[in-house]
Each structure stands twice: as structure tokens, then as C-alpha cells.
C-alpha atoms as a PDB file:
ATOM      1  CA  UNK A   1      -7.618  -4.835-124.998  1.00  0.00           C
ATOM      2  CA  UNK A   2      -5.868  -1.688-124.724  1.00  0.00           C
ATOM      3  CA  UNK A   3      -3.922  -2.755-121.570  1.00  0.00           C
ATOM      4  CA  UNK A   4      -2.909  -6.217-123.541  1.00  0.00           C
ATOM      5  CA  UNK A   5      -1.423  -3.866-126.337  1.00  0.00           C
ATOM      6  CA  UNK A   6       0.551  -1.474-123.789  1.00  0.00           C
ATOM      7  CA  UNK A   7       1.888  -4.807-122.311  1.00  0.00           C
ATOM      8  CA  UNK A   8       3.174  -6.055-125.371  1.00  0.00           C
ATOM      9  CA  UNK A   9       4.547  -2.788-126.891  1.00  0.00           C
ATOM     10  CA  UNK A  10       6.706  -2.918-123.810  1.00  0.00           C
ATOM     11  CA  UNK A  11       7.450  -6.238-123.603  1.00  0.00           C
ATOM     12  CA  UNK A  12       8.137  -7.306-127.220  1.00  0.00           C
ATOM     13  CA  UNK A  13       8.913  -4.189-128.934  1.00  0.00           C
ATOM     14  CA  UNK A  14      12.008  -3.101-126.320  1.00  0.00           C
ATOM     15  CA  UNK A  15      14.938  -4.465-128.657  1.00  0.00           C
ATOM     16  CA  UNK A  16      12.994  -2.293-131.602  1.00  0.00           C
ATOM     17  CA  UNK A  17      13.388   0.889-129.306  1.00  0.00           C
ATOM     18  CA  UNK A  18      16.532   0.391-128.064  1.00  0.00           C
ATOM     19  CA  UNK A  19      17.530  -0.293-131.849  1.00  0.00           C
ATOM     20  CA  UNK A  20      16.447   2.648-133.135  1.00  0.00           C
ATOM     21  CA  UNK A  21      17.149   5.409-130.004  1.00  0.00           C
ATOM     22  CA  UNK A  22      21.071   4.083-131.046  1.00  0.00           C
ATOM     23  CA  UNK A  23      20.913   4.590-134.411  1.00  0.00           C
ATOM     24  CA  UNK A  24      18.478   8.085-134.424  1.00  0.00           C
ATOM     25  CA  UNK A  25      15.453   6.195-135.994  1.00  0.00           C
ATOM     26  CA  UNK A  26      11.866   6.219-135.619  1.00  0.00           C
ATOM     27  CA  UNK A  27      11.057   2.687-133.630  1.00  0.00           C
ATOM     28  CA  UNK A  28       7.971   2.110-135.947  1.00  0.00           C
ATOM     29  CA  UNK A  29      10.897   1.896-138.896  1.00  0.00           C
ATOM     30  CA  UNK A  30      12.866  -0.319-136.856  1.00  0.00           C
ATOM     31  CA  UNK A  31       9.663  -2.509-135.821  1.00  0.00           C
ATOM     32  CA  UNK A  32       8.772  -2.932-139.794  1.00  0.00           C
ATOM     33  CA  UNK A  33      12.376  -3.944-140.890  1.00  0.00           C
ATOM     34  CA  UNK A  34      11.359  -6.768-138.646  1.00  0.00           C
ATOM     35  CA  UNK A  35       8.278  -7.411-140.112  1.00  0.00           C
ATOM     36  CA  UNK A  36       9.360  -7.548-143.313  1.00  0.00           C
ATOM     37  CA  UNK A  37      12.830  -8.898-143.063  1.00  0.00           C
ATOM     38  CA  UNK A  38      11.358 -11.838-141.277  1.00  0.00           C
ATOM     39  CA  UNK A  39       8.231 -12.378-144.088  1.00  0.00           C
ATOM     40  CA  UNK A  40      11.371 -12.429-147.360  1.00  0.00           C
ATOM     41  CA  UNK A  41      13.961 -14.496-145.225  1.00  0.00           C
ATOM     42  CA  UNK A  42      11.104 -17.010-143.707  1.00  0.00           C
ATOM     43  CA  UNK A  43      12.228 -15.426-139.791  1.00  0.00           C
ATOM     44  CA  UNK A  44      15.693 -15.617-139.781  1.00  0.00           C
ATOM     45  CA  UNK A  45      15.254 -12.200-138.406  1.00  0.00           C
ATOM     46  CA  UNK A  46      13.361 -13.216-135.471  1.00  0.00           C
ATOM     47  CA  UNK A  47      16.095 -15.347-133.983  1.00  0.00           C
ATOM     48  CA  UNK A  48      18.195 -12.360-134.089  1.00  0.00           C
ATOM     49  CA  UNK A  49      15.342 -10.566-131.953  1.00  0.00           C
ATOM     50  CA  UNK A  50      15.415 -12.769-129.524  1.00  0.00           C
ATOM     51  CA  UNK A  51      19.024 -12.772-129.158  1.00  0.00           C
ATOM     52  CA  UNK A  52      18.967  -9.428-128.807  1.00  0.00           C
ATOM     53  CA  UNK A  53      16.412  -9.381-126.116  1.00  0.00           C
ATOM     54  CA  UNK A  54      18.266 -11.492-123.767  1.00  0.00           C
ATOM     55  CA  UNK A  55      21.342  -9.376-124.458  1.00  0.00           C
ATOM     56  CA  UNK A  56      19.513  -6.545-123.127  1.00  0.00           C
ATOM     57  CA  UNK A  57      18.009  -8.140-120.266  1.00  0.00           C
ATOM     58  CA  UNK A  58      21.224  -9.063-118.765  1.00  0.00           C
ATOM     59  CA  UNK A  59      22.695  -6.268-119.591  1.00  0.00           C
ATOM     60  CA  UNK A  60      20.107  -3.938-117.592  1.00  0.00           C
ATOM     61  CA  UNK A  61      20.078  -6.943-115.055  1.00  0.00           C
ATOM     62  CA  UNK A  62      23.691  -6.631-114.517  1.00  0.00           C
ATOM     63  CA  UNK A  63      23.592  -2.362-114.412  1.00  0.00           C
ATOM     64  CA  UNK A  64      20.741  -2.881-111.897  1.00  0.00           C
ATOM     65  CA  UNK A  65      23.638  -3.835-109.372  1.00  0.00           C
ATOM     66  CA  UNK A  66      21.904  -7.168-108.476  1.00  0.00           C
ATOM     67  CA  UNK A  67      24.211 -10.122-107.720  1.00  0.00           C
ATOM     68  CA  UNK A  68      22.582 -13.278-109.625  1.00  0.00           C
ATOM     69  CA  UNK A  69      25.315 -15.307-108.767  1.00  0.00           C
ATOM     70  CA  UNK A  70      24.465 -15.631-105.285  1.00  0.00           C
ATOM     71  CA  UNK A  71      20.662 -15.721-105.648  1.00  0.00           C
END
């Protein structure tokens, strides 16, 4: 169970991170804006997050050097 968390944290919680290591916050503050943002506005919130995530996988996709348009 302990692996399944440490896979998630990473996975899902990367946008919270990044988030708050830009704007000097702790990530758990970042992770509950979500949280509760997304429980008062019925998940509008969550769309954003997963914006957000794809941003920042291409992003670091595109800094890793690799050329996805010839793959």
C-alpha cells in the first residue's frame, strides 16, 4: 500500500509541487486549495489540474531534448 501511495504522490500531486516551489508554499497548502476549491465550485478546479499537468509534461518533454516530431 505504501508503494501505491509513493506512486501517486508522484504522479498526481506533481502540478501541486511545482505550484507551490514557484510561489514559496508548502505543497500540502497547495494540494488542499485543490481539495477544497474543487468540493465549493463542484471541480471546476480539477480541469484546471489537468491542464496544468499536460502543460508540464510537455514542457519537461520538450527540455528533455527529445524530438517527438519525428518519433
Amino acid at each position: 500500500m505504501l508503494y501505491l501511495k509513493d506512486i501517486v504522490e508522484k504522479r498526481a500531486y506533481g502540478v501541486c509541487s511545482y505550484l507551490a516551489q514557484r510561489m514559496g508554499l508548502r505543497s500540502s497548502r497547495v494540494r488542499m486549495y485543490f481539495i477544497y476549491t474543487s468540493f465549493i465550485t463542484l471541480g471546476s478546479p480539477i480541469i484546471i489540474y489537468l491542464v496544468m499537468a499536460f502543460w508540464l509534461n510537455i514542457k519537461s518533454y520538450l527540455r528533455g531534448g527529445n524530438n517527438w516530431i519525428l518519433d
